[in-house]
Protein backbone atom coordinates (compact mmCIF):
# COMPACT_ATOMS: atom_id res chain seq x y z
CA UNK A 1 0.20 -26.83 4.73
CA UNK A 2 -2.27 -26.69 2.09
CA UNK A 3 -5.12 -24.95 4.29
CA UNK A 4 -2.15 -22.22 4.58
CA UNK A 5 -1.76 -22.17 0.97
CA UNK A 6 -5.52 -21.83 -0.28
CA UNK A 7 -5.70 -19.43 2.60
CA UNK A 8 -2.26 -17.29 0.98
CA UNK A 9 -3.79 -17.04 -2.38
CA UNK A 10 -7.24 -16.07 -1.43
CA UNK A 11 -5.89 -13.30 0.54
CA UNK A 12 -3.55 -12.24 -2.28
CA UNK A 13 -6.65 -12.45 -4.67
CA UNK A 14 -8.85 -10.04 -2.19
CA UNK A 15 -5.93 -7.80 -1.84
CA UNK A 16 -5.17 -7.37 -5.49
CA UNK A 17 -8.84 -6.92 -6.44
CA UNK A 18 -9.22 -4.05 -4.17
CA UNK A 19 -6.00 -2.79 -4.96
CA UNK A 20 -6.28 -2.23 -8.72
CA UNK A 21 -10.53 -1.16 -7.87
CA UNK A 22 -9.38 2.89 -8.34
CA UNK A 23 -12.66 3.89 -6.23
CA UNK A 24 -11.11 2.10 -3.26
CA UNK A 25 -8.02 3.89 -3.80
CA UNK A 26 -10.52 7.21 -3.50
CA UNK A 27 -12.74 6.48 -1.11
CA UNK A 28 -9.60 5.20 1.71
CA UNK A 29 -8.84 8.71 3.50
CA UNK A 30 -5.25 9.35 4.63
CA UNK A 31 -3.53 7.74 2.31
CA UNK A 32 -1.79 10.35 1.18
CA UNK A 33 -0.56 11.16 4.44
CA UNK A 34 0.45 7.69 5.14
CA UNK A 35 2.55 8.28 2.38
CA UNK A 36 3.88 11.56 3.04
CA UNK A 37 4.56 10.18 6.74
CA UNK A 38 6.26 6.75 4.96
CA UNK A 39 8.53 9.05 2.97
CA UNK A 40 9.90 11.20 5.79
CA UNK A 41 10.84 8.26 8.02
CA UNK A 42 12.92 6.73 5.12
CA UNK A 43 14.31 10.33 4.44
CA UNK A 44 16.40 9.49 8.13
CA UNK A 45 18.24 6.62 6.23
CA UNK A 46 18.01 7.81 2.71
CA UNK A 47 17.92 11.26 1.68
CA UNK A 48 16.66 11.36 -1.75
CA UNK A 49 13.07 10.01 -1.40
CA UNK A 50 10.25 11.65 -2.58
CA UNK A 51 6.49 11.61 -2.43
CA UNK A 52 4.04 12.10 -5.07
CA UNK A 53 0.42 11.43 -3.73
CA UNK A 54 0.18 8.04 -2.78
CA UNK A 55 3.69 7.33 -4.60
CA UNK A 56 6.94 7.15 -2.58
């Protein structure tokens, strides 16, 4: 159990690193329409979604 744990929070610390890392963000192509594609599934259930870039 705590192999699992020290295992949890190092992959929440690499995550968030390159999460808030902006040239990442940049550099990761089709994000946008990952988004865009996220955005119109949820549309089926729930109409009033909208995406802005890589915001739903």
């Amino acid at each position: 159990m705590r192999r699992f744990f020290l295992l949890f929070l190092l992959i929440q610390g690499v995550l968030f690193t390159v999460e808030i890392r902006h040239t990442v963000q940049e550099s990761v192509s089709g994000t946008e329409l990952m988004t865009a594609t996220s955005a119109w599934l949820i549309q089926l259930f729930d109409n009033p979604v909208l995406a802005n870039g890589v915001i739903i």
